[in-house]
PDB file of N, CA and C in Angstrom:
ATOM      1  N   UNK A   1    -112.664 -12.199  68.357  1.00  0.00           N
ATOM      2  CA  UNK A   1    -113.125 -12.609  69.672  1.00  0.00           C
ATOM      3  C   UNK A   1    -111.944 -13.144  70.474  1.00  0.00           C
ATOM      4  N   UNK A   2    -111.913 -12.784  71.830  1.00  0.00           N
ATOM      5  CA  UNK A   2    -110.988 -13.284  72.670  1.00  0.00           C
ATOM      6  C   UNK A   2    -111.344 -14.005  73.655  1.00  0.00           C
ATOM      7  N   UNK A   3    -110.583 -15.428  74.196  1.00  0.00           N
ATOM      8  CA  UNK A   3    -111.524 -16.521  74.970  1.00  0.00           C
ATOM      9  C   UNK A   3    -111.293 -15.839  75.806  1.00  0.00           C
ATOM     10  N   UNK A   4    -111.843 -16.342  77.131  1.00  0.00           N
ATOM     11  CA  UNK A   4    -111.930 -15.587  78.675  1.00  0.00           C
ATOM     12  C   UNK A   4    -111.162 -16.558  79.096  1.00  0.00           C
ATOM     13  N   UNK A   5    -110.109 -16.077  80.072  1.00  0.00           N
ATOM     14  CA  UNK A   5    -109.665 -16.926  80.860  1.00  0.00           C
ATOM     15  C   UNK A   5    -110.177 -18.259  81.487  1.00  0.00           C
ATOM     16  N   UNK A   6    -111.680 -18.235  81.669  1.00  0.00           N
ATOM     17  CA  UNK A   6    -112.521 -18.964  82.482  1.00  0.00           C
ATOM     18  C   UNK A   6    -113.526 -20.316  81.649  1.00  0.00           C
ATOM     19  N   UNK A   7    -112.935 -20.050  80.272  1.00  0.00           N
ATOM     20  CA  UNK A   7    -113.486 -20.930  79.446  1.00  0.00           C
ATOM     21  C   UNK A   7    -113.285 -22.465  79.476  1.00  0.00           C
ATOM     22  N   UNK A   8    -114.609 -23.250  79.310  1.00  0.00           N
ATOM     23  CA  UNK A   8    -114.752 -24.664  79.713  1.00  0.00           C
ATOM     24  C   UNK A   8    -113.939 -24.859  78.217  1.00  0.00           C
ATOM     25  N   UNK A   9    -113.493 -26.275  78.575  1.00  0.00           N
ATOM     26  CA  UNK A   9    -113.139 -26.964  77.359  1.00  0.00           C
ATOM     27  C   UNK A   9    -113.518 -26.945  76.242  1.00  0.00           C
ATOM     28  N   UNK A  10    -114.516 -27.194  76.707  1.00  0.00           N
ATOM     29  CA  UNK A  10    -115.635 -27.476  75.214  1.00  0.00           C
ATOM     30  C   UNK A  10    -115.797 -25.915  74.272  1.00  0.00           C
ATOM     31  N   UNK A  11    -115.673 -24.898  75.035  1.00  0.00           N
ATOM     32  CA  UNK A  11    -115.396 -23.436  74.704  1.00  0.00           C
ATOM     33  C   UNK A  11    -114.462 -23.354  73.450  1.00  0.00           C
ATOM     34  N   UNK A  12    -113.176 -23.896  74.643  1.00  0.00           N
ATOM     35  CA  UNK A  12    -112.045 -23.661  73.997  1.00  0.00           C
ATOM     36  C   UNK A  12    -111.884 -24.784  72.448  1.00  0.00           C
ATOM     37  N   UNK A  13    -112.571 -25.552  72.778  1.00  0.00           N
ATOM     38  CA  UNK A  13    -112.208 -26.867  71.826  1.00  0.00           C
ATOM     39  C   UNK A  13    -112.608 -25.793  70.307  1.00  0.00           C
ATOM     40  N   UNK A  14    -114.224 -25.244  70.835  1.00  0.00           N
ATOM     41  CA  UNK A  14    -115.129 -24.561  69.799  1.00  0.00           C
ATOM     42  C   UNK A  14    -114.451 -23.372  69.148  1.00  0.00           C
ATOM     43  N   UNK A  15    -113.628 -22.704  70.031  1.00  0.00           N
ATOM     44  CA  UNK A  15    -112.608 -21.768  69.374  1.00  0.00           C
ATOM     45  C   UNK A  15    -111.967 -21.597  68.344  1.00  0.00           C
ATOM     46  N   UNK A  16    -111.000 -22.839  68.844  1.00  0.00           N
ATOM     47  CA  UNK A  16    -109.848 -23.024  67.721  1.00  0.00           C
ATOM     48  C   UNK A  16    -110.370 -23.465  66.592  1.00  0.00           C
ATOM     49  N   UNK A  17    -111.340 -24.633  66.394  1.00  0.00           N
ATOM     50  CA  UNK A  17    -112.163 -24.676  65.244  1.00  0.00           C
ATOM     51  C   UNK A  17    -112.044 -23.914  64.670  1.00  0.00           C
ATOM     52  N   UNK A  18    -113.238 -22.478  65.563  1.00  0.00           N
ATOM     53  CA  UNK A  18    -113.447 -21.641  64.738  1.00  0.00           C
ATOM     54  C   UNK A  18    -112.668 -20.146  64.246  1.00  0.00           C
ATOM     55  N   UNK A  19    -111.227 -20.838  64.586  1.00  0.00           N
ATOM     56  CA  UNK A  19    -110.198 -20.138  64.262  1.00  0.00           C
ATOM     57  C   UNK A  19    -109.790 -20.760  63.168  1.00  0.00           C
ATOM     58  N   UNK A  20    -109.322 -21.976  63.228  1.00  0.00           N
ATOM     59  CA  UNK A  20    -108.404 -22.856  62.452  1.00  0.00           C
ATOM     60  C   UNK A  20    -109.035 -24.021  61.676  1.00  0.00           C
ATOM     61  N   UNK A  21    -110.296 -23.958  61.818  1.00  0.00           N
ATOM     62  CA  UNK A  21    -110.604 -25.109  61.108  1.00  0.00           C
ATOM     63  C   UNK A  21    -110.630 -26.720  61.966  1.00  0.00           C
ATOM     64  N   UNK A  22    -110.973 -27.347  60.701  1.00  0.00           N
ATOM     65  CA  UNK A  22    -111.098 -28.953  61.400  1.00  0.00           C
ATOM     66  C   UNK A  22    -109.451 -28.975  62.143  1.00  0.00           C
ATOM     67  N   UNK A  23    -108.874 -29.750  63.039  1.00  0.00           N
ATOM     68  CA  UNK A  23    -108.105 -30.180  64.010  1.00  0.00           C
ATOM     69  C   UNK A  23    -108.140 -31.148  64.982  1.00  0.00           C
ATOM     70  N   UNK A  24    -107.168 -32.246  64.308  1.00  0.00           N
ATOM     71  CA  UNK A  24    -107.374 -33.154  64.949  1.00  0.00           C
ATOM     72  C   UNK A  24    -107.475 -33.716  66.403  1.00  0.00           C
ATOM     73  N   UNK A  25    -108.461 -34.440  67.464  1.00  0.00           N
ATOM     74  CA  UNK A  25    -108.649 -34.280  68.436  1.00  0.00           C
ATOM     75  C   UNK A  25    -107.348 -34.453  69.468  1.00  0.00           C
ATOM     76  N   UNK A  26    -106.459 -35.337  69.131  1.00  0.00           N
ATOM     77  CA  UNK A  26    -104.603 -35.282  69.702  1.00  0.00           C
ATOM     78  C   UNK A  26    -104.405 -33.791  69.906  1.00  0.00           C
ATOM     79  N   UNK A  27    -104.494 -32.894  68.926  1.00  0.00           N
ATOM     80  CA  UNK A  27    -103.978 -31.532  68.987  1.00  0.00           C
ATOM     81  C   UNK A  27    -104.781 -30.479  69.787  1.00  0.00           C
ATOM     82  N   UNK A  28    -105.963 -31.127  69.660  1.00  0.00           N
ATOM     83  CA  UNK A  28    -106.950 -30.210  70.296  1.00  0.00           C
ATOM     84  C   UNK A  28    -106.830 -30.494  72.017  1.00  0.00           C
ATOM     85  N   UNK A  29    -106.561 -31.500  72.754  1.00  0.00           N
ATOM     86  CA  UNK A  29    -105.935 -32.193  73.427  1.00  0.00           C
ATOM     87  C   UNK A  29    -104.943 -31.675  74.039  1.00  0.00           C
ATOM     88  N   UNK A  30    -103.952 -31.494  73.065  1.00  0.00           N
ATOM     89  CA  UNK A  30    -102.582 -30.696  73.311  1.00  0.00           C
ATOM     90  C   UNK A  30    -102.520 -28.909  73.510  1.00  0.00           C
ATOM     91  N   UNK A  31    -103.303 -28.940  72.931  1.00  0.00           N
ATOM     92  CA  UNK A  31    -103.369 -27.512  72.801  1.00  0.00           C
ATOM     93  C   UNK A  31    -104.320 -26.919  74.322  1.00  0.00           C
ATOM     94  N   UNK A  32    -104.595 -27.827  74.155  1.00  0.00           N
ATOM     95  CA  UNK A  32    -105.748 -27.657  75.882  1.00  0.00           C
ATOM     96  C   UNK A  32    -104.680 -27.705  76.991  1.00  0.00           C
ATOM     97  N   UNK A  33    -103.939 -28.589  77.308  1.00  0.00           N
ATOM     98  CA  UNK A  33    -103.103 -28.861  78.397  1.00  0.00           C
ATOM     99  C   UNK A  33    -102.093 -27.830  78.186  1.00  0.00           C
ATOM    100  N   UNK A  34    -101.572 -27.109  76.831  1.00  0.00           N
ATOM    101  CA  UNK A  34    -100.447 -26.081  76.712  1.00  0.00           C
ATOM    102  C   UNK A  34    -101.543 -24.496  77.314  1.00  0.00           C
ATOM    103  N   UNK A  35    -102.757 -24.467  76.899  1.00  0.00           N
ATOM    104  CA  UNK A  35    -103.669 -23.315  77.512  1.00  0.00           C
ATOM    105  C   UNK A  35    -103.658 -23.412  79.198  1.00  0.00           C
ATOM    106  N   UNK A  36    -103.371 -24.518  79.694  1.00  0.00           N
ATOM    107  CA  UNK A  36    -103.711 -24.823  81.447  1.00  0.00           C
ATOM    108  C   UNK A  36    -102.292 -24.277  81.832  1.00  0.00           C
ATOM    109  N   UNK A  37    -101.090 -24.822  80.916  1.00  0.00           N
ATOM    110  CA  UNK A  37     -99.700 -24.989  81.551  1.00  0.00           C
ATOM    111  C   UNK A  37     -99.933 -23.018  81.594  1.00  0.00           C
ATOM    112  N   UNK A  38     -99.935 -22.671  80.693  1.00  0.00           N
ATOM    113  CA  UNK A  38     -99.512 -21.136  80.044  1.00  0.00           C
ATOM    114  C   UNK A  38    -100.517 -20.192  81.280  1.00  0.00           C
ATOM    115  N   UNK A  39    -102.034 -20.381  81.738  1.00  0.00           N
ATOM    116  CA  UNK A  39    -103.069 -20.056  82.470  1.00  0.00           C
ATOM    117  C   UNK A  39    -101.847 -19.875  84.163  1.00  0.00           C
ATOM    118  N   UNK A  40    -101.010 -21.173  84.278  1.00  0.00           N
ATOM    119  CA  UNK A  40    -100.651 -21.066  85.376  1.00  0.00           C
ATOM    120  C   UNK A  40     -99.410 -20.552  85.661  1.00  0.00           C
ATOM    121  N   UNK A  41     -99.140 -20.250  84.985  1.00  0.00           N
ATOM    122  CA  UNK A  41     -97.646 -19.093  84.509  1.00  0.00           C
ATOM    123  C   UNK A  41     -97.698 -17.884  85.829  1.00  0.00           C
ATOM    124  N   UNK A  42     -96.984 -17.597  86.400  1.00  0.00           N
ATOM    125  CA  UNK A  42     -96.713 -16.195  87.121  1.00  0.00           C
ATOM    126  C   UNK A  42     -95.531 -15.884  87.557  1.00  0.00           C
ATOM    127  N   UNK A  43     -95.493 -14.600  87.107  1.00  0.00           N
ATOM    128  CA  UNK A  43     -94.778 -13.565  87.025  1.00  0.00           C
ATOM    129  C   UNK A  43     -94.302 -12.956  88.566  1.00  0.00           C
ATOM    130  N   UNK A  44     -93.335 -13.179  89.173  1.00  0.00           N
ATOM    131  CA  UNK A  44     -92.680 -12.336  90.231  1.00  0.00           C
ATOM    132  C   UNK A  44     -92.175 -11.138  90.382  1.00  0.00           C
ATOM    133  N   UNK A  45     -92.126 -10.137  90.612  1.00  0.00           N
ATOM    134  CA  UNK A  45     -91.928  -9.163  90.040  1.00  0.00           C
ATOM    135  C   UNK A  45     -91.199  -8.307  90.819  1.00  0.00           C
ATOM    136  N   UNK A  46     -91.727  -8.520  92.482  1.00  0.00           N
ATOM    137  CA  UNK A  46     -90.738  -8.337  93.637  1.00  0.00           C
ATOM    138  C   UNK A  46     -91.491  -6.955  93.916  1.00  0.00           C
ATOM    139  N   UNK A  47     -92.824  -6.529  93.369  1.00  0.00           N
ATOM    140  CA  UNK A  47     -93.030  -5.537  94.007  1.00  0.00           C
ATOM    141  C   UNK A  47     -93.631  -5.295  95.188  1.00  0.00           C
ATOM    142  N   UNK A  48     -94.366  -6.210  95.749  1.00  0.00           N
ATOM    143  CA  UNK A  48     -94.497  -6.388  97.177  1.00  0.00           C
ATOM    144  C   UNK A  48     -93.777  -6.398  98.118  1.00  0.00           C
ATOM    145  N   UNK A  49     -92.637  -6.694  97.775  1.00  0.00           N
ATOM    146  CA  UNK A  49     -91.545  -7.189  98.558  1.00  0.00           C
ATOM    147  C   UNK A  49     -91.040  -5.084  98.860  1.00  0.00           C
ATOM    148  N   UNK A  50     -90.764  -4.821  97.595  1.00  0.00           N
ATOM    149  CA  UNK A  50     -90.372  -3.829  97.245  1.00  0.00           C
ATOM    150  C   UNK A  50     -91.162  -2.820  97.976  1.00  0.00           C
ATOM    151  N   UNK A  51     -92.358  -2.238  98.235  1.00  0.00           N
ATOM    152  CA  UNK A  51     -93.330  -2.094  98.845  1.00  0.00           C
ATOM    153  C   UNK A  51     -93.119  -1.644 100.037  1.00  0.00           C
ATOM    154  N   UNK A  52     -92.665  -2.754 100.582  1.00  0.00           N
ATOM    155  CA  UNK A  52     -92.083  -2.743 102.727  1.00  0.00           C
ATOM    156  C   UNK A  52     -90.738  -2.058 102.661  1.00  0.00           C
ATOM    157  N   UNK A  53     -90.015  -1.690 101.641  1.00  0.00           N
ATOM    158  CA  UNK A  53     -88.503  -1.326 102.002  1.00  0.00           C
ATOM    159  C   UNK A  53     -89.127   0.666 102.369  1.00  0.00           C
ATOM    160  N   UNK A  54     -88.377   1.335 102.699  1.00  0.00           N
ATOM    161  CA  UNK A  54     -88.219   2.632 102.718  1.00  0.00           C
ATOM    162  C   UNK A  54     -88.311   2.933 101.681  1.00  0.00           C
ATOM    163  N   UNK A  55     -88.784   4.797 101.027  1.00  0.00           N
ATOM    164  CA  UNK A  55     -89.182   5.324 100.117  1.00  0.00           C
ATOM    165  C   UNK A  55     -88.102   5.203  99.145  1.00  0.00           C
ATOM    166  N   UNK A  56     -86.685   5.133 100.048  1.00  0.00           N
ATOM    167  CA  UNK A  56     -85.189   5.785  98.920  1.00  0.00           C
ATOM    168  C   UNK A  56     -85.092   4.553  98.271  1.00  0.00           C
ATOM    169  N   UNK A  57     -85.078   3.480  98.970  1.00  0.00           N
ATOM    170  CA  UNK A  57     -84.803   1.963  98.490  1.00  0.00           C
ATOM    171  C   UNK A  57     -85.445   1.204  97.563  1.00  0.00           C
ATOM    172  N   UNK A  58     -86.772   1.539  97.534  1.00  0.00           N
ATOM    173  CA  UNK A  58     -87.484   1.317  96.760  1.00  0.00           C
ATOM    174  C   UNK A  58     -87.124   0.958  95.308  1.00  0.00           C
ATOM    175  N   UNK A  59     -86.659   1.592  94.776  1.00  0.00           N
ATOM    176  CA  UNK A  59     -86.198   1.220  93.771  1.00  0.00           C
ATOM    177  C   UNK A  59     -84.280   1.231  93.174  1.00  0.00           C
ATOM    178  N   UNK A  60     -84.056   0.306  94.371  1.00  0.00           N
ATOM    179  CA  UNK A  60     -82.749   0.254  94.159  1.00  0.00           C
ATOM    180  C   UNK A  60     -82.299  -1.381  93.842  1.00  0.00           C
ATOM    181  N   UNK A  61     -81.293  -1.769  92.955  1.00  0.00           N
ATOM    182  CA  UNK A  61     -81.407  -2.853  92.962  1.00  0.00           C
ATOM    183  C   UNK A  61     -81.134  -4.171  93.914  1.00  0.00           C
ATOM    184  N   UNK A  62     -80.671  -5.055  94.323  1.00  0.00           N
ATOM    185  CA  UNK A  62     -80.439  -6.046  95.217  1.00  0.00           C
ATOM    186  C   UNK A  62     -78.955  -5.575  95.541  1.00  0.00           C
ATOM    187  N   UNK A  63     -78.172  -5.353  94.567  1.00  0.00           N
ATOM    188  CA  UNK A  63     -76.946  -5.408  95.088  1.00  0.00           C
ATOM    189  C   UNK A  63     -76.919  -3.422  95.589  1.00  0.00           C
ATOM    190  N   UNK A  64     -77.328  -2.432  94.837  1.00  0.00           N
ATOM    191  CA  UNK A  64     -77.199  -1.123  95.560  1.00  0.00           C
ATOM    192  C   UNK A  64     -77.732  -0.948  96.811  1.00  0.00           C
ATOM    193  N   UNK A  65     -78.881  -1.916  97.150  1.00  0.00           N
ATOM    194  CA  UNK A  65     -79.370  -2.262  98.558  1.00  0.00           C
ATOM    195  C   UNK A  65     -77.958  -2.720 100.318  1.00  0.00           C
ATOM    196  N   UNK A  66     -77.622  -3.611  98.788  1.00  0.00           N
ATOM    197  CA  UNK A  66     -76.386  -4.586 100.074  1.00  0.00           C
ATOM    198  C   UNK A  66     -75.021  -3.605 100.207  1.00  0.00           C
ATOM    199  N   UNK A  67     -74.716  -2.749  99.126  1.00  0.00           N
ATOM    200  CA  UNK A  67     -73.334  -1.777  99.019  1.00  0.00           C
ATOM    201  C   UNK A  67     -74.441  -1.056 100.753  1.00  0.00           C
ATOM    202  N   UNK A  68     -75.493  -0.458 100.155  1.00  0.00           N
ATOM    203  CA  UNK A  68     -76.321   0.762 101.487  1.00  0.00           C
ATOM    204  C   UNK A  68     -76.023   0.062 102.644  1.00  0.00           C
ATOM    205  N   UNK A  69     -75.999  -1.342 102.898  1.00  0.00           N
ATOM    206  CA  UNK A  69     -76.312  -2.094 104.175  1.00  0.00           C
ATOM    207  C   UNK A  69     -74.793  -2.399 104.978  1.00  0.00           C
ATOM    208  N   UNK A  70     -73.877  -1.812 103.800  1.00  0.00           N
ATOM    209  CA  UNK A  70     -72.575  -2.219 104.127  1.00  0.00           C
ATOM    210  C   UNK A  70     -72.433  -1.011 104.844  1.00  0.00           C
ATOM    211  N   UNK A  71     -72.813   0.266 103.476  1.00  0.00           N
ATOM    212  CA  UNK A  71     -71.576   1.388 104.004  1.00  0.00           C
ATOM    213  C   UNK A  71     -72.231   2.181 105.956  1.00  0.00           C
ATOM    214  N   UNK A  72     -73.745   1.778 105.085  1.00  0.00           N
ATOM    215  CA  UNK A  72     -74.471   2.196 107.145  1.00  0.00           C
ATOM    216  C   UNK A  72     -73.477   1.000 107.729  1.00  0.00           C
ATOM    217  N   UNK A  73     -72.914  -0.066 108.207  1.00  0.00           N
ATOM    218  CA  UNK A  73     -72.628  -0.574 109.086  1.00  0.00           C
ATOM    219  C   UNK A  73     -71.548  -0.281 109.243  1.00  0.00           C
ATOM    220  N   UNK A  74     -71.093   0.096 107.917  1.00  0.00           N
ATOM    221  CA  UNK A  74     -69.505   0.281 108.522  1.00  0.00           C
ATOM    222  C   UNK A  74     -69.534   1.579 108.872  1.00  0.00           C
ATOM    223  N   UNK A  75     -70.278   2.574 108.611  1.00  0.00           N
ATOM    224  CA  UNK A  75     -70.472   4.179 109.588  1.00  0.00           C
ATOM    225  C   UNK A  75     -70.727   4.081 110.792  1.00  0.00           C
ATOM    226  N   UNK A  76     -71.515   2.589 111.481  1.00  0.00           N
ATOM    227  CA  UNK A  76     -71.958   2.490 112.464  1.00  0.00           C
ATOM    228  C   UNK A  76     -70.500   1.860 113.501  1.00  0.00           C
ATOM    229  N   UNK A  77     -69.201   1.725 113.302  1.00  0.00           N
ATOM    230  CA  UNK A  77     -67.622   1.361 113.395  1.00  0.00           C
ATOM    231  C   UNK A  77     -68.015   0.070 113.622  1.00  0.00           C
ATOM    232  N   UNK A  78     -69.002  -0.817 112.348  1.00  0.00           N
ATOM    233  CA  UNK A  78     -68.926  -2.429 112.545  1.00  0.00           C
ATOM    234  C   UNK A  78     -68.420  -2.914 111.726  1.00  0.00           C
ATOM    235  N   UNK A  79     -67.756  -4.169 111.426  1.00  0.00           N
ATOM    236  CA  UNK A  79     -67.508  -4.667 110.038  1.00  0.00           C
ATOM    237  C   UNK A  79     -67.439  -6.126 109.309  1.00  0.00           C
ATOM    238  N   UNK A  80     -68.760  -5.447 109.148  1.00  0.00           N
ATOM    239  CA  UNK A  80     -69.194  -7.065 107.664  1.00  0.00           C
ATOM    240  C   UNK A  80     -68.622  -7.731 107.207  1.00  0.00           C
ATOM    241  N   UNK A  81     -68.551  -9.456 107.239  1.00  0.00           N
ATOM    242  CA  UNK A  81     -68.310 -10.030 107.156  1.00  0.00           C
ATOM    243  C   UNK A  81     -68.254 -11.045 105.736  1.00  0.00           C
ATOM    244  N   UNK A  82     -68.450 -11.333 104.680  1.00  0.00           N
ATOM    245  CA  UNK A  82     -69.335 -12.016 103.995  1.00  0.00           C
ATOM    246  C   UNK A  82     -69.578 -13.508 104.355  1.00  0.00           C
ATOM    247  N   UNK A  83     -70.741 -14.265 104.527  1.00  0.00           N
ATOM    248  CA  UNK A  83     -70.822 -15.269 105.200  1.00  0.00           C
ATOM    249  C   UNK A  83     -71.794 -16.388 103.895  1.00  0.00           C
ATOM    250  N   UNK A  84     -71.113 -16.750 103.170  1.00  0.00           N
ATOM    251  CA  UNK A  84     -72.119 -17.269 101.534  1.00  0.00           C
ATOM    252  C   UNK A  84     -72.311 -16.402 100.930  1.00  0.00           C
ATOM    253  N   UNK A  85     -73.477 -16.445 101.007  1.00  0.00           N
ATOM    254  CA  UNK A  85     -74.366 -15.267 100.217  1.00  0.00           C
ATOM    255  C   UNK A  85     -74.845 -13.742 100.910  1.00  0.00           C
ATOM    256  N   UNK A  86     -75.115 -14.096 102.512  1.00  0.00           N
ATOM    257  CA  UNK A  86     -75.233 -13.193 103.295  1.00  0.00           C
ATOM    258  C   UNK A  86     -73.958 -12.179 103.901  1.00  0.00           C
ATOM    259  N   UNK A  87     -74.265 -11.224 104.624  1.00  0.00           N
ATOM    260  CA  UNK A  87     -73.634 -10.355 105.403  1.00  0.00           C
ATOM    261  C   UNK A  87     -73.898 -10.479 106.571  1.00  0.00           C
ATOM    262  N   UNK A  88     -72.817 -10.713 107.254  1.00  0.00           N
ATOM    263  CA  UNK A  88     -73.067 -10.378 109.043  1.00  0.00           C
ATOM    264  C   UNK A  88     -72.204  -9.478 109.528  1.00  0.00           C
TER     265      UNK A  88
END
């Protein structure tokens, strides 16, 4: 059996029991607040982001993106600057 994401405490408490046996209520406790921490976990993944770029770009990485953004500007007779982290 697999808990549901959506399981009350008392669910989960009944679980592990009946996984693991007696367990003391400290752990059961602990093990509850490590299920909430782990529940709120997410994953970025950048594909939304990824999504809005053009078809070619799509899957290019951050930096084959910024080489593309260079060599169009400098075809365009401009020339980039590095300014930190950005380009102007």
């Amino acid at each position: 059996m697999i808990l549901p994401a959506d399981a009350s405490k008392e669910e989960f408490y009944a679980y592990v029991i009946e996984q693991r046996g007696a367990v003391p209520d400290n752990e059961l406790e602990d093990l509850w607040e490590w299920r909430q921490k782990l529940q709120g976990i997410r994953v970025v993944t950048g594909r939304g982001e990824r999504s809005q770029l053009p078809p070619e770009e799509q899957h290019m990485t951050l930096k084959e993106r910024e080489q593309k953004v260079i060599s169009d500007a400098r075809a365009q007779g401009k020339d980039p600057v590095p300014v930190g982290n950005r380009w102007v």
